[in-house]
Protein backbone atom coordinates (compact mmCIF):
# COMPACT_ATOMS: atom_id res chain seq x y z
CA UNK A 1 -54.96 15.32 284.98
CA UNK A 2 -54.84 19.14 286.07
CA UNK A 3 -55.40 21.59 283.58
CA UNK A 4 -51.60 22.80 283.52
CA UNK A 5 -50.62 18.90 282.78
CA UNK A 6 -53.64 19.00 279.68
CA UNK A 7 -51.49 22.63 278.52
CA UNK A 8 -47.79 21.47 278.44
CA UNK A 9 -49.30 18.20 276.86
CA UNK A 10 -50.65 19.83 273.99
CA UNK A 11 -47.38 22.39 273.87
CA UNK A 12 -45.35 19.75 273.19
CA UNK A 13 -47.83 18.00 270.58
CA UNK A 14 -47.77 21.37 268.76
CA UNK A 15 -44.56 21.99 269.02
CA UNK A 16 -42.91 18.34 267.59
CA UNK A 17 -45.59 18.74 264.85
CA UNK A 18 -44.06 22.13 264.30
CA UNK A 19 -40.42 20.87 263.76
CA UNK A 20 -41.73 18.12 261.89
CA UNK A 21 -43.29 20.40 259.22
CA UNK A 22 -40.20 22.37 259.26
CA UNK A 23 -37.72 19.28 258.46
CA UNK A 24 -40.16 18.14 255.70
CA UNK A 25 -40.11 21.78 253.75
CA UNK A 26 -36.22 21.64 253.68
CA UNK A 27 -36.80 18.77 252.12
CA UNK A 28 -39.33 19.38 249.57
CA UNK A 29 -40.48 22.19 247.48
CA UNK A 30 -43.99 21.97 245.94
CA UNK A 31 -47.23 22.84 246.42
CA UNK A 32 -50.53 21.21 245.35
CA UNK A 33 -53.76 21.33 245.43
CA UNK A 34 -57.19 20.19 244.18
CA UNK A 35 -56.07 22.23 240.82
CA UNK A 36 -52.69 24.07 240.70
CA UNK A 37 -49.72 22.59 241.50
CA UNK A 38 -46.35 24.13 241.55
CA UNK A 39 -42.25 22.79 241.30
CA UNK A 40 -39.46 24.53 241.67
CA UNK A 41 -37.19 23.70 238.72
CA UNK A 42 -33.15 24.57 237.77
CA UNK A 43 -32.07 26.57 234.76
CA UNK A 44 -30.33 23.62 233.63
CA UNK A 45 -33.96 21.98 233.04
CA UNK A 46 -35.54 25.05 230.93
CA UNK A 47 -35.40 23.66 227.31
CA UNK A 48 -33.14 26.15 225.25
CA UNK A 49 -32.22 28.75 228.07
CA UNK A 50 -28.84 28.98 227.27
CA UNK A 51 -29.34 29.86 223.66
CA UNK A 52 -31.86 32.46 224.52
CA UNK A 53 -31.06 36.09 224.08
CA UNK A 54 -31.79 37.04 227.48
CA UNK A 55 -30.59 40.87 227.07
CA UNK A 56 -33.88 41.35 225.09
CA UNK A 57 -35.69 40.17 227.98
CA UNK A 58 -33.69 42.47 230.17
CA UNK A 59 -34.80 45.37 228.62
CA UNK A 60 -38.90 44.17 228.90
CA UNK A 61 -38.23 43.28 232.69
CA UNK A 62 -36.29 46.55 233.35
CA UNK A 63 -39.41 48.73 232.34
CA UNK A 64 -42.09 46.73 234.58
CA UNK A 65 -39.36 47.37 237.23
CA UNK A 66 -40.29 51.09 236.83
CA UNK A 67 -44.10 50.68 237.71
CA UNK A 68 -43.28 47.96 240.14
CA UNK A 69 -40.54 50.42 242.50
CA UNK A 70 -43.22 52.95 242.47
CA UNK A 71 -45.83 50.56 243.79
CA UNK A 72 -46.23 50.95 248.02
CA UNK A 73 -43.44 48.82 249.47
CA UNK A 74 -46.10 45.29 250.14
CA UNK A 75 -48.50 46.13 247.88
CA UNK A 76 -49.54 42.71 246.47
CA UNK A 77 -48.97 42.34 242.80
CA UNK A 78 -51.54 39.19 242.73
CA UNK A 79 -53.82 37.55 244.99
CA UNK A 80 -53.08 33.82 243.96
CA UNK A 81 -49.24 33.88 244.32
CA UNK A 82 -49.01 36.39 246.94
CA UNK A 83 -46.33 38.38 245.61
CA UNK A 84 -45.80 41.78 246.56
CA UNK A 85 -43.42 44.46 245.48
CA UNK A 86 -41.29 44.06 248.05
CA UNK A 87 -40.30 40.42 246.75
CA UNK A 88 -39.42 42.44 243.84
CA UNK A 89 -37.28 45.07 245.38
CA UNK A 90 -34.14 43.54 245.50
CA UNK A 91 -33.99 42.24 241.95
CA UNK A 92 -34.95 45.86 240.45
CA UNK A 93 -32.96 47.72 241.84
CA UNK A 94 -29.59 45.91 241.34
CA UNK A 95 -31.38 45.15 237.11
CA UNK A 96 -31.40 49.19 237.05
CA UNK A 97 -27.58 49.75 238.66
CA UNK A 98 -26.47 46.98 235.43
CA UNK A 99 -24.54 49.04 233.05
CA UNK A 100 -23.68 48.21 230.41
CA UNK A 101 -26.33 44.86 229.91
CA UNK A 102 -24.29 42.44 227.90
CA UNK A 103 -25.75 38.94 226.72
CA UNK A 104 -24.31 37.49 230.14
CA UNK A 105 -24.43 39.46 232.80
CA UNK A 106 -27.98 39.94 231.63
CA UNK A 107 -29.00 35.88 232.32
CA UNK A 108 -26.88 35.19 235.07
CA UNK A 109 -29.17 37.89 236.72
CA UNK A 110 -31.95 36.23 236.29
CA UNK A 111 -30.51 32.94 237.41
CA UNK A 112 -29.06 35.23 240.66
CA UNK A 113 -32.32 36.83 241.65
CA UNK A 114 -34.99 33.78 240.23
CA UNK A 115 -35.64 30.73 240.41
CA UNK A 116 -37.70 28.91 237.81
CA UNK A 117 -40.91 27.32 239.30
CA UNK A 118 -43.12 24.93 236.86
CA UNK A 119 -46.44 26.00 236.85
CA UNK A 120 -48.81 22.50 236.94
CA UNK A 121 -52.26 23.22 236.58
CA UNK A 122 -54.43 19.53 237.06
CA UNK A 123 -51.26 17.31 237.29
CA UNK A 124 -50.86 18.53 233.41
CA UNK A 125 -47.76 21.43 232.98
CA UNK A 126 -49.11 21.85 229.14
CA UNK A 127 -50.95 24.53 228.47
CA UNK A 128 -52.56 26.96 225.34
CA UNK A 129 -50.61 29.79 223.71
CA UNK A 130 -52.14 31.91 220.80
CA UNK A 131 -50.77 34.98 219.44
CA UNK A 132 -52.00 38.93 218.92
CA UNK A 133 -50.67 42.06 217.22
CA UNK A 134 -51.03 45.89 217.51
CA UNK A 135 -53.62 46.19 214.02
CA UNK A 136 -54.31 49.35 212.20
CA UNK A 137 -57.73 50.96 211.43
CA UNK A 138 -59.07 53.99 209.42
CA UNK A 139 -60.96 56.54 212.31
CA UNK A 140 -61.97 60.09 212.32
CA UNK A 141 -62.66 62.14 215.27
CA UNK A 142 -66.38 63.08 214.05
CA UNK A 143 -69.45 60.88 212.65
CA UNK A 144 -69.80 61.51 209.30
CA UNK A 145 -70.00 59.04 205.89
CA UNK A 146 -68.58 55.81 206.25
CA UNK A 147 -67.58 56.48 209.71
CA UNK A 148 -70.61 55.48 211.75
CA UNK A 149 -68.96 52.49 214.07
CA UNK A 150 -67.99 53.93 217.64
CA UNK A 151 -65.21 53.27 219.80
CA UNK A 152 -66.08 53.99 223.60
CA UNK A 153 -64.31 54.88 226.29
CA UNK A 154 -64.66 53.36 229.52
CA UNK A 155 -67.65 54.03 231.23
CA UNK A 156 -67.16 54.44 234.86
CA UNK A 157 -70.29 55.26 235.98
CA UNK A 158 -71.80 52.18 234.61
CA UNK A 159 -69.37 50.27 235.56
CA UNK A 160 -71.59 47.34 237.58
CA UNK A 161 -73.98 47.09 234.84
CA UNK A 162 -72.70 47.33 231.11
CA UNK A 163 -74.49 45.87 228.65
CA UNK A 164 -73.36 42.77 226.27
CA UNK A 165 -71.51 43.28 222.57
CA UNK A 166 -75.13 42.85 220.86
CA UNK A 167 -76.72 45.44 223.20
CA UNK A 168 -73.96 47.89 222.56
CA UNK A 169 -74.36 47.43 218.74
CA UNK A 170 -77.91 48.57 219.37
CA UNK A 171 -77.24 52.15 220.88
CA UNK A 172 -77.12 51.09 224.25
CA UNK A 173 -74.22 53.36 225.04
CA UNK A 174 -74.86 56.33 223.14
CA UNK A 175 -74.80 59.44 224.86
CA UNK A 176 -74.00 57.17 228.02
CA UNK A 177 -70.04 56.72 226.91
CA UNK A 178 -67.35 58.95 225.93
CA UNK A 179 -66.84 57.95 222.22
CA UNK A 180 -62.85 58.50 221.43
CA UNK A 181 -63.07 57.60 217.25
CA UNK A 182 -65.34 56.57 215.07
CA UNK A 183 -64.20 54.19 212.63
CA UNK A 184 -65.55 52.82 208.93
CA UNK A 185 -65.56 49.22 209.70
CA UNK A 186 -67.48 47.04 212.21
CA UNK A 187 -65.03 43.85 211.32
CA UNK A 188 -62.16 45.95 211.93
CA UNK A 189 -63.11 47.03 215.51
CA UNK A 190 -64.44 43.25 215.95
CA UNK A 191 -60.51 42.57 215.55
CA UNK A 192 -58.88 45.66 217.14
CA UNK A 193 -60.90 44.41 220.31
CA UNK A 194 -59.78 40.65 220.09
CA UNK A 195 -56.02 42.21 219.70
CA UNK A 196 -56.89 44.69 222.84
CA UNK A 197 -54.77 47.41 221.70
CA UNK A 198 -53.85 48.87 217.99
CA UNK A 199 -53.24 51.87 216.15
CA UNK A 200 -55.87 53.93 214.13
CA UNK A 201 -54.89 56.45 210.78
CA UNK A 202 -56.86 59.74 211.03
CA UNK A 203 -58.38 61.12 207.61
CA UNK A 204 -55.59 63.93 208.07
CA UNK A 205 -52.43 61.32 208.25
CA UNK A 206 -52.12 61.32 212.49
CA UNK A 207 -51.23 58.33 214.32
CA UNK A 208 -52.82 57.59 217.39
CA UNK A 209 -52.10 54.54 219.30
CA UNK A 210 -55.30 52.92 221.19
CA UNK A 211 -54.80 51.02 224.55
CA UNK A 212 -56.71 48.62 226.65
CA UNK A 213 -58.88 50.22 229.12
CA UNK A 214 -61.03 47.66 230.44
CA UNK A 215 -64.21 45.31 229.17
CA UNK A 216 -67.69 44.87 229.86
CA UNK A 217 -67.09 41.78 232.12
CA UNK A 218 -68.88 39.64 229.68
CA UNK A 219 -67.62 35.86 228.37
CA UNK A 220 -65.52 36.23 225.58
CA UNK A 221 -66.53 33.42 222.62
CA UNK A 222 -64.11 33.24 219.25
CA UNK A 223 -66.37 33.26 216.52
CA UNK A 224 -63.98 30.77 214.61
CA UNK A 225 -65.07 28.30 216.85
CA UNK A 226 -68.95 29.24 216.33
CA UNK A 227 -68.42 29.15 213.09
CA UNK A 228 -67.31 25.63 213.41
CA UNK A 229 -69.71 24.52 215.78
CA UNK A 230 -72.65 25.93 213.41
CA UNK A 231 -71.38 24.51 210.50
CA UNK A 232 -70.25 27.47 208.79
CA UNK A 233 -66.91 26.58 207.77
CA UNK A 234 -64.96 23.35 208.43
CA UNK A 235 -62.12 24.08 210.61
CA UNK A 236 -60.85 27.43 212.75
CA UNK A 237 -59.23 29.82 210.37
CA UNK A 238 -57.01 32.70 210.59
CA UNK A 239 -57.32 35.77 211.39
CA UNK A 240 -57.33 36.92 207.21
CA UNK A 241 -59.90 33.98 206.23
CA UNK A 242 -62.02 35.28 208.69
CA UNK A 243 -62.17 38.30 207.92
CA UNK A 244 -62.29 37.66 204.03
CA UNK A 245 -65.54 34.98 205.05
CA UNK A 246 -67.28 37.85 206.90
CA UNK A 247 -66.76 39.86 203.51
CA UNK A 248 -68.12 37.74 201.82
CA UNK A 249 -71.16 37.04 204.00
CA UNK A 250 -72.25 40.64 204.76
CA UNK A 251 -75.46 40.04 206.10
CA UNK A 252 -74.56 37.79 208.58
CA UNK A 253 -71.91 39.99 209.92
CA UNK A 254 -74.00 41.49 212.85
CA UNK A 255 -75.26 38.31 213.47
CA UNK A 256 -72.00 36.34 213.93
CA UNK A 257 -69.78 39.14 215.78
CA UNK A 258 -72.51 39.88 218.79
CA UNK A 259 -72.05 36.00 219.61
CA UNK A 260 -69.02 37.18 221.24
CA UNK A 261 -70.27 39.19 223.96
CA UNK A 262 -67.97 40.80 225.54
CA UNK A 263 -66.59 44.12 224.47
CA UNK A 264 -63.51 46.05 224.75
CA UNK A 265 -63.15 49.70 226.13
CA UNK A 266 -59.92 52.31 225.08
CA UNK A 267 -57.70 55.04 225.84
CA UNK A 268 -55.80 57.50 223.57
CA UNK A 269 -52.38 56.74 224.61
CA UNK A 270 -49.43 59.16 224.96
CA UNK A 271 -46.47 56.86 223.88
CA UNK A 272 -45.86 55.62 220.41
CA UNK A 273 -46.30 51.94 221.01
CA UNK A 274 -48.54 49.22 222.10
CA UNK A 275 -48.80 49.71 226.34
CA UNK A 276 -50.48 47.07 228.47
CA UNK A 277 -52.95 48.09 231.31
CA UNK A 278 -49.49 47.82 233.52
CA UNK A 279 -48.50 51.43 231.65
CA UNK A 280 -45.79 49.06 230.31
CA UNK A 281 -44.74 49.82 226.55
CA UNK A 282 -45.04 45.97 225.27
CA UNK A 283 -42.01 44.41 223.42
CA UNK A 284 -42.66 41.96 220.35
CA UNK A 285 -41.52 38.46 221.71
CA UNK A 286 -40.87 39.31 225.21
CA UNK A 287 -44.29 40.75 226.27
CA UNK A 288 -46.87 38.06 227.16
CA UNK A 289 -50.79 38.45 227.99
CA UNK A 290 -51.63 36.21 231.23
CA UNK A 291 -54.46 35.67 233.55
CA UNK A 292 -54.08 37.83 236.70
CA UNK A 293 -55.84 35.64 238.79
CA UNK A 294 -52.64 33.55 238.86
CA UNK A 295 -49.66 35.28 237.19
CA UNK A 296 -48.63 38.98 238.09
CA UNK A 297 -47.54 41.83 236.20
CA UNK A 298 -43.92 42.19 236.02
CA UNK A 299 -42.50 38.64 236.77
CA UNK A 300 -40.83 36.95 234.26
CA UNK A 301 -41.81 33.47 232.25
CA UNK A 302 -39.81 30.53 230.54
CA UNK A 303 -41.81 30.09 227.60
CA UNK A 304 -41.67 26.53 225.51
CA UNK A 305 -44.04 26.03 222.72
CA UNK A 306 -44.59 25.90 218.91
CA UNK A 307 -45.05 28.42 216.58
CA UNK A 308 -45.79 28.48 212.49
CA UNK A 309 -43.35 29.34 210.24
CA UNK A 310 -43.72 33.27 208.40
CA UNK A 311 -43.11 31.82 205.04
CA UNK A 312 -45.16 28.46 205.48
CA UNK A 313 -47.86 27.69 207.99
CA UNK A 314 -47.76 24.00 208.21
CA UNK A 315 -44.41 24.13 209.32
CA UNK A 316 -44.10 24.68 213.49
CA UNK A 317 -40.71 25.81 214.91
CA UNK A 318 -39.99 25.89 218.35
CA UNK A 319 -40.65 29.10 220.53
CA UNK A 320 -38.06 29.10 223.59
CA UNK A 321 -38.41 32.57 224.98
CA UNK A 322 -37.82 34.56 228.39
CA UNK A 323 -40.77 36.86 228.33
CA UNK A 324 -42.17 39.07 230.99
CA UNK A 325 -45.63 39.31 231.74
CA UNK A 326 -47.21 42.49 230.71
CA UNK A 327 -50.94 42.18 229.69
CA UNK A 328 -54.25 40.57 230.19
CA UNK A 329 -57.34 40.00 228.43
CA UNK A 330 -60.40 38.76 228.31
CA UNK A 331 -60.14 36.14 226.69
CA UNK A 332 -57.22 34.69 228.98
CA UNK A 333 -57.91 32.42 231.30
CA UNK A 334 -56.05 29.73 233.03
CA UNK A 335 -52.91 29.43 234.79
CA UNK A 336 -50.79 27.96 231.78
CA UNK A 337 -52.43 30.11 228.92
CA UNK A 338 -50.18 32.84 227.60
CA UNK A 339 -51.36 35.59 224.66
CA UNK A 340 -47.54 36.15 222.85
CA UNK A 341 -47.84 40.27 221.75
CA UNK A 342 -45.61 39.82 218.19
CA UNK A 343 -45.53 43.51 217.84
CA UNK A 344 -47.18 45.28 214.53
CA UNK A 345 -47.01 44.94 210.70
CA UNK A 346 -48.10 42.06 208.05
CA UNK A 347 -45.55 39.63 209.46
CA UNK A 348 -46.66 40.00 213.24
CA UNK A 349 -50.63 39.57 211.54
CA UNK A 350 -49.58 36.45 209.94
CA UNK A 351 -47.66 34.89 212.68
CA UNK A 352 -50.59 35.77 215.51
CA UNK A 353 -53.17 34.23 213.31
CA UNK A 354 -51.54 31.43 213.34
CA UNK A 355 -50.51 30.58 216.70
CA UNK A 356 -52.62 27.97 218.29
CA UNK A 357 -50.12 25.87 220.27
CA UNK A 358 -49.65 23.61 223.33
CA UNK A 359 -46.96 24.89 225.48
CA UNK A 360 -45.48 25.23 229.14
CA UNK A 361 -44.58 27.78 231.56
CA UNK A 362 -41.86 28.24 234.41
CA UNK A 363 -42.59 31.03 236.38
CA UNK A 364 -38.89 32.91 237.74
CA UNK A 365 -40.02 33.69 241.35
CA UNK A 366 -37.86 36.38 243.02
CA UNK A 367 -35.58 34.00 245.49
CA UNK A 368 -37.12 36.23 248.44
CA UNK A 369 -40.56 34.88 247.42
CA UNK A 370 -39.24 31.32 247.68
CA UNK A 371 -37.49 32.05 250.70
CA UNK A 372 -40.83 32.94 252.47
CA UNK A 373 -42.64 29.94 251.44
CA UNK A 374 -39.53 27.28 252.27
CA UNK A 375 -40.94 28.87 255.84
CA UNK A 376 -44.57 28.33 255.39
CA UNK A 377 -44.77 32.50 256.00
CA UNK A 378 -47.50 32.80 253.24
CA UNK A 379 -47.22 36.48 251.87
CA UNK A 380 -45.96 38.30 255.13
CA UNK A 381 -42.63 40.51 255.08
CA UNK A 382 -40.48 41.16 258.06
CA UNK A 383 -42.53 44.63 259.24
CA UNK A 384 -46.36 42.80 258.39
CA UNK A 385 -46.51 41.47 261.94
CA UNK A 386 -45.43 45.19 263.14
CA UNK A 387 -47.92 47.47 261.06
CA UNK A 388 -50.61 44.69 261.64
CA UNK A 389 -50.40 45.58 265.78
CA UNK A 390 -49.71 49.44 265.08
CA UNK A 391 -53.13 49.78 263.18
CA UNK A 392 -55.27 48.09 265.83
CA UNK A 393 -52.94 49.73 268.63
CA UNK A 394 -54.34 52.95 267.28
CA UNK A 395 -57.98 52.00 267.00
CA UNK A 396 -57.48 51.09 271.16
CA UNK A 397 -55.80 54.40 271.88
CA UNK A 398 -56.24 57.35 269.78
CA UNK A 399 -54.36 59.06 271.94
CA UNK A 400 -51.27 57.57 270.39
CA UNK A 401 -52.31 57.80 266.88
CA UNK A 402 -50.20 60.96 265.88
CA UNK A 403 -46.88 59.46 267.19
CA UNK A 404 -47.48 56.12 265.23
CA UNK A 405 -48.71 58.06 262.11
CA UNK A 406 -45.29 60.45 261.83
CA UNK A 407 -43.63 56.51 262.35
CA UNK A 408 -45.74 55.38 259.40
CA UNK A 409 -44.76 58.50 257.37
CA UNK A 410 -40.97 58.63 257.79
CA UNK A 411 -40.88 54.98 256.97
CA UNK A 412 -42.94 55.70 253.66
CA UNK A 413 -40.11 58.81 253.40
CA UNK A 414 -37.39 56.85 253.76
CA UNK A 415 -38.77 53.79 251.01
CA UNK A 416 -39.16 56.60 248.96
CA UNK A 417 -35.60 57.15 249.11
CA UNK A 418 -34.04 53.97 248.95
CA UNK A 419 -36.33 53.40 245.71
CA UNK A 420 -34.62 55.79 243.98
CA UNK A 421 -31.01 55.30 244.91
CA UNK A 422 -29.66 51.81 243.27
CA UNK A 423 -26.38 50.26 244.97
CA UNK A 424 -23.46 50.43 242.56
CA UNK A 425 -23.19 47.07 239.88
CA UNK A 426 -19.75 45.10 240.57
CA UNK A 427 -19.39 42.82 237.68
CA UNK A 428 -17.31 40.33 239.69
CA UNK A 429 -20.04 39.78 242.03
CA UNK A 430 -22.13 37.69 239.09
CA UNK A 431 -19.20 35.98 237.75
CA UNK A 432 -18.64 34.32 240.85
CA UNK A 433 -22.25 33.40 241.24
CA UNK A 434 -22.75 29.23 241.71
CA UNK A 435 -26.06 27.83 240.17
CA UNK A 436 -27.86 25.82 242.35
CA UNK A 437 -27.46 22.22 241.89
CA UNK A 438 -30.34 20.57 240.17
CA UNK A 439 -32.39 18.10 242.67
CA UNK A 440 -35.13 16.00 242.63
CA UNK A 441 -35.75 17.47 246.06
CA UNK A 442 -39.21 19.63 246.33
CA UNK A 443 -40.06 21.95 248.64
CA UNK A 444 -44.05 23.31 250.20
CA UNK A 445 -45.38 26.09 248.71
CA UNK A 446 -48.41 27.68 250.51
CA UNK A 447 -50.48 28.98 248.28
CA UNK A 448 -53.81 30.77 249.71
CA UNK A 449 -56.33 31.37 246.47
CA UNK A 450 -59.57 32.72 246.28
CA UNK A 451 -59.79 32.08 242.78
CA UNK A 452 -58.81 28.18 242.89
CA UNK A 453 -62.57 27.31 243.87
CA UNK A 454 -63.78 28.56 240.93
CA UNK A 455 -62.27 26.59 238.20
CA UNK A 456 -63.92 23.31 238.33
């Protein structure tokens, strides 16, 4: 057998396996592996969508669409999904031409532009849910009487070795960090930190409001659970009983608080509400805290789970909610764990104190997204292939680097421009929209994570 015989052989091998592959993802849509798994879903399956106020939601997605149309046109929003801006684009900028938003022109967007995807993370699609709030702490801009207990900016230049909760209680970044307030209570900044953001009272009456600005990389531990473990107390408590049990116990305060050891960084922030590290004003009930590893910033999330009632704790009502993902923390990690923000006051304290809670997720992938993957194109656009050549064409001949740099630049120019000019809204378009049928059928996802490795 010649060698051009052994060639057209193995052309054809390829190629049938090719259209095989291709006739099995019109078939299917899923994706598994040794961890995460996902399924593409149909509205009609999302427990309580219909009686959802979705124009609520609208609002939360419409400002991530503001960070996300400034973003470079394929910069990737997440590693483990592979979503970029781009697969974004579309849905943005026809949310932003929508006026005026009504309750139903507002979800039969999102079933237009989404589809919902279950999110399946060791064959189980239940996952944790707890709760946070924006709290409120006493602070002065200067050390002085009962204000001893810092609160640090982020220290950049230290940013590959900071030092753990307990070593940070001991001086270790005095004179080394920025120090933005000092505040009278080391329980309360315990708290603000588990919360992430808040809002402190100056002595003269001002309001500032205290953001997120990054951790010390170390594990977070919830000391309700040490507590537990230790024998302490008998079961995990609210946030209240734990700080009333850490009253009571003064001198084990220090003790029991550097067990967690990671520690939370701030910024003073400019707008008059809680904002996530997304410079996304967060919106009680619709803004959720997510791991980035597998959920970006900006898509939205059918939440189902169980929370306790204002009035009486034992009693669990359900939680059916389109939320958008906004934040992160620490202390979230997984693919189906969710932080719900419930905005600030005694009844958001109460309510996030309280919510420990199985529940599931269905992620609403932009159609483009799904679109790519039905293909087996992982994460690339239509121009990848292009810019991919251009940048090694140039490293071969510099020669030709100026002509393919003014390309580059008047295709930035003209992004720019269709960024900030939305086609007009026609209301009949939507009411003629047709759902798509609900199926059994799945289809592959490819889904290429660095992260997935690490989980076991």
């Amino acid at each position: 057998m010649n060698f051009f015989t052994r060639c057209k052989r193995l052309f054809s091998t390829k190629l049938l396996l090719g259209l095989a592959l291709a006739l099995f993802s019109l078939q299917s849509f899923a994706y598994s592996n040794r961890y995460i798994s996902l399924v593409e879903s149909d509205y009609s399956h999302l427990p309580g969508w219909i009686a959802d106020h979705h124009q609520k939601a609208f609002a939360s997605f419409i400002r991530s669409c503001h960070v996300l149309l400034h973003h470079r046109l394929h910069t990737h929003v997440t590693h483990s999904l592979r979503v970029s801006s781009y697969d974004f684009r579309h849905a943005c900028r026809h949310a932003l031409a929508i006026s005026p938003v009504t309750e139903h022109e507002a979800r039969v967007f999102f079933e237009s532009y989404f589809t919902p995807v279950q999110i399946r993370y060791r064959r189980k699609s239940r996952g944790f849910f707890t709760g946070y709030y924006s709290p409120l702490i006493h602070a002065s801009r200067h050390r002085h009487g009962d204000y001893q207990v810092p609160i640090y900016s982020y220290p950049r230049h230290m940013r590959h070795h900071l030092p753990s909760r307990w070593q940070i209680n001991h001086g270790a970044l005095l004179h080394k960090a920025k120090v933005l307030l000092w505040t009278d209570s080391l329980i309360e900044r315990f708290f603000l930190q588990v919360q992430g953001s808040g809002e402190a009272l100056l002595e003269t009456g001002e309001h500032l409001f205290l953001g997120y600005n990054g951790s010390n990389g170390h594990r977070f531990t919830g000391i309700g659970r040490w507590l537990v473990k230790h024998g302490f107390i008998n079961k995990p408590q609210s946030t209240d009983s734990l700080k009333a049990w850490l009253g009571d116990h003064p001198d084990l305060i220090k003790q029991v608080l550097n067990k967690n050891a990671s520690f939370i960084f701030y910024r003073i922030l400019r707008n008059h509400g809680a904002m996530g590290p997304h410079n996304v004003q967060l919106t009680a009930e619709r803004s959720l805290a997510v791991d980035l590893r597998f959920i970006p910033y900006g898509i939205p999330m059918w939440v189902n789970t169980w929370i306790p009632s204002y009035r009486n704790k034992a009693q669990l009502n359900q939680f059916q909610h389109l939320m958008v993902a906004q934040d992160t923390g620490s202390a979230i990690r997984g693919p189906i764990r969710g932080d719900i923000y419930w905005g600030a006051g005694k009844r958001a304290e109460r309510i996030a104190g309280y919510v420990h809670n199985r529940g599931q997720i269905w992620l609403l992938m932009p159609k483009r997204w799904v679109r790519r993957h039905q293909w087996g194109l992982l994460h690339r656009h239509p121009h990848h292939k292009h810019h991919r050549h251009v940048a090694t064409h140039n490293k071969r001949h510099p020669r030709r680097h100026r002509r393919h740099r003014h390309h580059s630049a008047h295709h930035k120019k003209v992004s720019k421009v269709d960024t900030e000019r939305a086609p007009e809204y026609h209301p009949e378009i939507f009411n003629n929209v047709q759902r798509k049928p609900s199926s059994n059928e799945t289809l592959p996802i490819t889904i290429d994570s660095p992260f997935l490795s690490r989980l076991d």
